[in-house]
C-alpha atoms as a PDB file:
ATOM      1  CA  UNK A   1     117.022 -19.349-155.575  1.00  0.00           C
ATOM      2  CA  UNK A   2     118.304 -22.803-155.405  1.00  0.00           C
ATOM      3  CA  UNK A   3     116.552 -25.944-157.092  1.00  0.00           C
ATOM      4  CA  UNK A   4     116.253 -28.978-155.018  1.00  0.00           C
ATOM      5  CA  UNK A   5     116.672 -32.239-156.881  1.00  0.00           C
ATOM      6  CA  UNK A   6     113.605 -34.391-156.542  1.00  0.00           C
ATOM      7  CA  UNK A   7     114.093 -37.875-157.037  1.00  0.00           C
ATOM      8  CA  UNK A   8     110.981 -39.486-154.906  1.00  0.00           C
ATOM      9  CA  UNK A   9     108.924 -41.426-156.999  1.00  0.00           C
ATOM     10  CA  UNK A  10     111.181 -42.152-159.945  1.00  0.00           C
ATOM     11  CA  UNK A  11     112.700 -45.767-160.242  1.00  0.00           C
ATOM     12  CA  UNK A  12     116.395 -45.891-159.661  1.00  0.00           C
ATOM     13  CA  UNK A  13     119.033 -48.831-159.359  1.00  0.00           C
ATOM     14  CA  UNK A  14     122.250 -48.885-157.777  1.00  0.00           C
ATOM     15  CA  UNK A  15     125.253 -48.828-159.694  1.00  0.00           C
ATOM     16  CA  UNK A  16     127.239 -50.955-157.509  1.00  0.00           C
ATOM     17  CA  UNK A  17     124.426 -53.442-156.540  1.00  0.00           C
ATOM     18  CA  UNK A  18     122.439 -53.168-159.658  1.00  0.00           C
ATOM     19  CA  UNK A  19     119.442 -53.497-157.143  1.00  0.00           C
ATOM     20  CA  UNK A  20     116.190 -51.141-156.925  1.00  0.00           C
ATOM     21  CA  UNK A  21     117.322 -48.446-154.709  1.00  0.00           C
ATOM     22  CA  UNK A  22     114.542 -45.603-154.519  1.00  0.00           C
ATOM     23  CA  UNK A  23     114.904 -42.233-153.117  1.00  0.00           C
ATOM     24  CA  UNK A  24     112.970 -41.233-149.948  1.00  0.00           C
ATOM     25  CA  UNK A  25     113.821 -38.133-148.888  1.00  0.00           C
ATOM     26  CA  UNK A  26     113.387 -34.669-151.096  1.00  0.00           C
ATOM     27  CA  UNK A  27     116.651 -33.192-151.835  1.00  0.00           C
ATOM     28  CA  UNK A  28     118.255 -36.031-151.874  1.00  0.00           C
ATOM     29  CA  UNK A  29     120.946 -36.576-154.306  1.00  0.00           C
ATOM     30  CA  UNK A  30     121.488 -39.347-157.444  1.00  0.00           C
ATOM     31  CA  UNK A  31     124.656 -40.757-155.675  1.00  0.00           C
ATOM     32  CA  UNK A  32     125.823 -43.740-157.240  1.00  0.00           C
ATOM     33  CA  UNK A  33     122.091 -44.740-158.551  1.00  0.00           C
ATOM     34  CA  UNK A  34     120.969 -44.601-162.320  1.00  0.00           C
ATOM     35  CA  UNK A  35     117.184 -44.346-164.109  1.00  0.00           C
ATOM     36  CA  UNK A  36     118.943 -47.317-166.366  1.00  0.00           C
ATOM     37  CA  UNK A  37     116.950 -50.639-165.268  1.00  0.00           C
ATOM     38  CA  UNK A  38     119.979 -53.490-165.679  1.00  0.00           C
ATOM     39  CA  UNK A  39     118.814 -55.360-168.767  1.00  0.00           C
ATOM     40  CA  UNK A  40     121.113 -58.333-168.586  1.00  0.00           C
ATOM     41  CA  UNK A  41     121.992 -61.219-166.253  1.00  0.00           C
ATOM     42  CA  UNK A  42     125.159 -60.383-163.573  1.00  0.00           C
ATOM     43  CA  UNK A  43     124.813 -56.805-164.651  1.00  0.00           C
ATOM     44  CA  UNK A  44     127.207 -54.450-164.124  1.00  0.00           C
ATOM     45  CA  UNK A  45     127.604 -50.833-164.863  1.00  0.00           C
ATOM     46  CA  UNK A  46     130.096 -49.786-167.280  1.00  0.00           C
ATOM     47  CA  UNK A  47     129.039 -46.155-166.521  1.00  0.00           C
ATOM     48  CA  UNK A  48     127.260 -45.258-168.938  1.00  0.00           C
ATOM     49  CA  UNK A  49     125.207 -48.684-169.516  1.00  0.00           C
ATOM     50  CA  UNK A  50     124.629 -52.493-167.867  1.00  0.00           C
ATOM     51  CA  UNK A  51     126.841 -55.005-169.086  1.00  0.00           C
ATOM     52  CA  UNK A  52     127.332 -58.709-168.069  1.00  0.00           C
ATOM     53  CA  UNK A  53     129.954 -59.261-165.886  1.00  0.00           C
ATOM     54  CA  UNK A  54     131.380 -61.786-167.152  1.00  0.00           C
ATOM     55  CA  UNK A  55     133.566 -62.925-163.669  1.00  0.00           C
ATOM     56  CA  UNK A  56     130.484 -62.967-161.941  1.00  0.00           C
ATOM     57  CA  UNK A  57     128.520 -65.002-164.330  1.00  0.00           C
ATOM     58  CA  UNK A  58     131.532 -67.466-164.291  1.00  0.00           C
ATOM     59  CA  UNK A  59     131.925 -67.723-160.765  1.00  0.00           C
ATOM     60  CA  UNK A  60     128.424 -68.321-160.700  1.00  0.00           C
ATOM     61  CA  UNK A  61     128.451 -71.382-162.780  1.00  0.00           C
ATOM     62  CA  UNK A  62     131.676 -72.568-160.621  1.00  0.00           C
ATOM     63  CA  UNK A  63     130.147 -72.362-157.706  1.00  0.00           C
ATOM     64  CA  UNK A  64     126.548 -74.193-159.494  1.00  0.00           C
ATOM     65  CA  UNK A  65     128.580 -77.516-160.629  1.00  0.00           C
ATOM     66  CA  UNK A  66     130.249 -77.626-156.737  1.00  0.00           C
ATOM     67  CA  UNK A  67     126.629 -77.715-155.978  1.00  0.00           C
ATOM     68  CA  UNK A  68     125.708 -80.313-158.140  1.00  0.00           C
ATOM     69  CA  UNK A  69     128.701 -82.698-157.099  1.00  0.00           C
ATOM     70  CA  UNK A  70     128.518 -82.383-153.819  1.00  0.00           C
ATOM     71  CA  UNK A  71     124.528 -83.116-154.014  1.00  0.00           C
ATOM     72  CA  UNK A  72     125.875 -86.331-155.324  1.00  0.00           C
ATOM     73  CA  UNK A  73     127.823 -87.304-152.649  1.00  0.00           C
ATOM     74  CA  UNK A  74     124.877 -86.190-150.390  1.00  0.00           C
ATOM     75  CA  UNK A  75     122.763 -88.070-152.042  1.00  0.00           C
ATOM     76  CA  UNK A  76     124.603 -91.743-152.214  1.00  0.00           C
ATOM     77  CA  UNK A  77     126.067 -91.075-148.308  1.00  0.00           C
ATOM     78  CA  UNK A  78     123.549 -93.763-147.426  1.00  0.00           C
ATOM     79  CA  UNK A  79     125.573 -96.046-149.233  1.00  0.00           C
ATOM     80  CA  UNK A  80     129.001 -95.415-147.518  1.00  0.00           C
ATOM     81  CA  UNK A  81     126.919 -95.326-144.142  1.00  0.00           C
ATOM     82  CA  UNK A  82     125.244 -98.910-145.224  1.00  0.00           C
ATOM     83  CA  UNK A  83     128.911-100.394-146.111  1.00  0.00           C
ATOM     84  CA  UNK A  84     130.189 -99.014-142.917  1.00  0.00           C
ATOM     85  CA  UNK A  85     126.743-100.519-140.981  1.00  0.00           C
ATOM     86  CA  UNK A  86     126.431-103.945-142.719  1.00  0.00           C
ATOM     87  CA  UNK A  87     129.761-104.595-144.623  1.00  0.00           C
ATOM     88  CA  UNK A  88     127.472-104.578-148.339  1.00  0.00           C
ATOM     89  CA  UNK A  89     130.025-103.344-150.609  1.00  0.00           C
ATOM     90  CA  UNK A  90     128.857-100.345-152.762  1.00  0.00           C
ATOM     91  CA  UNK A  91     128.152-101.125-156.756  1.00  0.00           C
ATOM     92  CA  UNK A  92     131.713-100.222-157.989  1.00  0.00           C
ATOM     93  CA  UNK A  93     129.965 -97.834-160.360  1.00  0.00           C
ATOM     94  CA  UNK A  94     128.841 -95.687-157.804  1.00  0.00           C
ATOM     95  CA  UNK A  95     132.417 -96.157-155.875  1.00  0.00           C
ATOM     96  CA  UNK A  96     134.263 -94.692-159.524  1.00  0.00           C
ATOM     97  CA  UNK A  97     131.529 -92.017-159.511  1.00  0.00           C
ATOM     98  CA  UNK A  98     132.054 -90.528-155.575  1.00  0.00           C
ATOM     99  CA  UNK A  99     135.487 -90.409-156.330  1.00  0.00           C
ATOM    100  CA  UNK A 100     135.513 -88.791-159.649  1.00  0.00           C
ATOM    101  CA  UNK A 101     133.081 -86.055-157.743  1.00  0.00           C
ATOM    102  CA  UNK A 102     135.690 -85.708-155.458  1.00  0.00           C
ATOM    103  CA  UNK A 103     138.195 -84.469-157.827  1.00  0.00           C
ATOM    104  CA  UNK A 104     135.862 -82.695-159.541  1.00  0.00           C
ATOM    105  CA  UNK A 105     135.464 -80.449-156.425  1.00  0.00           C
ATOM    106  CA  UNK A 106     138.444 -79.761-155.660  1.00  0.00           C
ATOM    107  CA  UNK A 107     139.695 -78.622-159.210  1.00  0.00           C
ATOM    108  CA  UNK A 108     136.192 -76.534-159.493  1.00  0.00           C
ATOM    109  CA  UNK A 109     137.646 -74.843-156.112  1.00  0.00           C
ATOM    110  CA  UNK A 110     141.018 -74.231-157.470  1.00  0.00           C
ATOM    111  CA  UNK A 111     139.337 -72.772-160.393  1.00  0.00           C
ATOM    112  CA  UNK A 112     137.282 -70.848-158.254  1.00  0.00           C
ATOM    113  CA  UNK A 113     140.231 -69.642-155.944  1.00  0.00           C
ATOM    114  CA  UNK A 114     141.964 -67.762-159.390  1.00  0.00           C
END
């Protein structure tokens, strides 16, 4: 006589999503799922355990200031438009600041890219 795992019901995560990934189906087996609810931000499981993943959280944060820079640009494009439009110069402040964004970009990307 043969025991059939039962897994229907009981909360379970993915250990290579770290997302809720229940069971459905009776018989069903564990897989790559764990009763171990991640406990920490990017989590990843060391296999016994959730740990931060460190990469992930970093990339993250990369990828967060590109966001913020180029919502900058995005947000003083008016200005460029308007100089291009009327011939008003833009305040040489905000000039200093597009381009510095710029930059700022593109090293974030190579930083990204490594």
């Amino acid at each position: 006589f043969k025991t059939i795992p039962d897994w229907r019901g009981v909360p379970l995560w993915s250990t290579k999503t770290a997302m809720f990934d229940p069971i459905s189906k009776l018989g069903q087996e564990l897989g790559d799922r764990t009763e171990v609810e991640p406990d920490c931000p990017f989590p990843k499981w060391n296999g016994t355990t959730w740990e931060t993943d460190t990469e992930a959280e970093a990339k993250f944060l990369l990828i967060g200031e590109i966001q913020e820079q180029e919502n900058y640009l995005l947000s003083t494009d008016w200005m460029v438009i308007r100089q291009t439009e009327t011939g008003k110069p833009m305040p040489a402040d905000i000039t200093q600041a597009r381009q510095t964004a710029r930059e700022r970009i593109s090293a974030l990307k190579v930083d990204l890219a490594e």
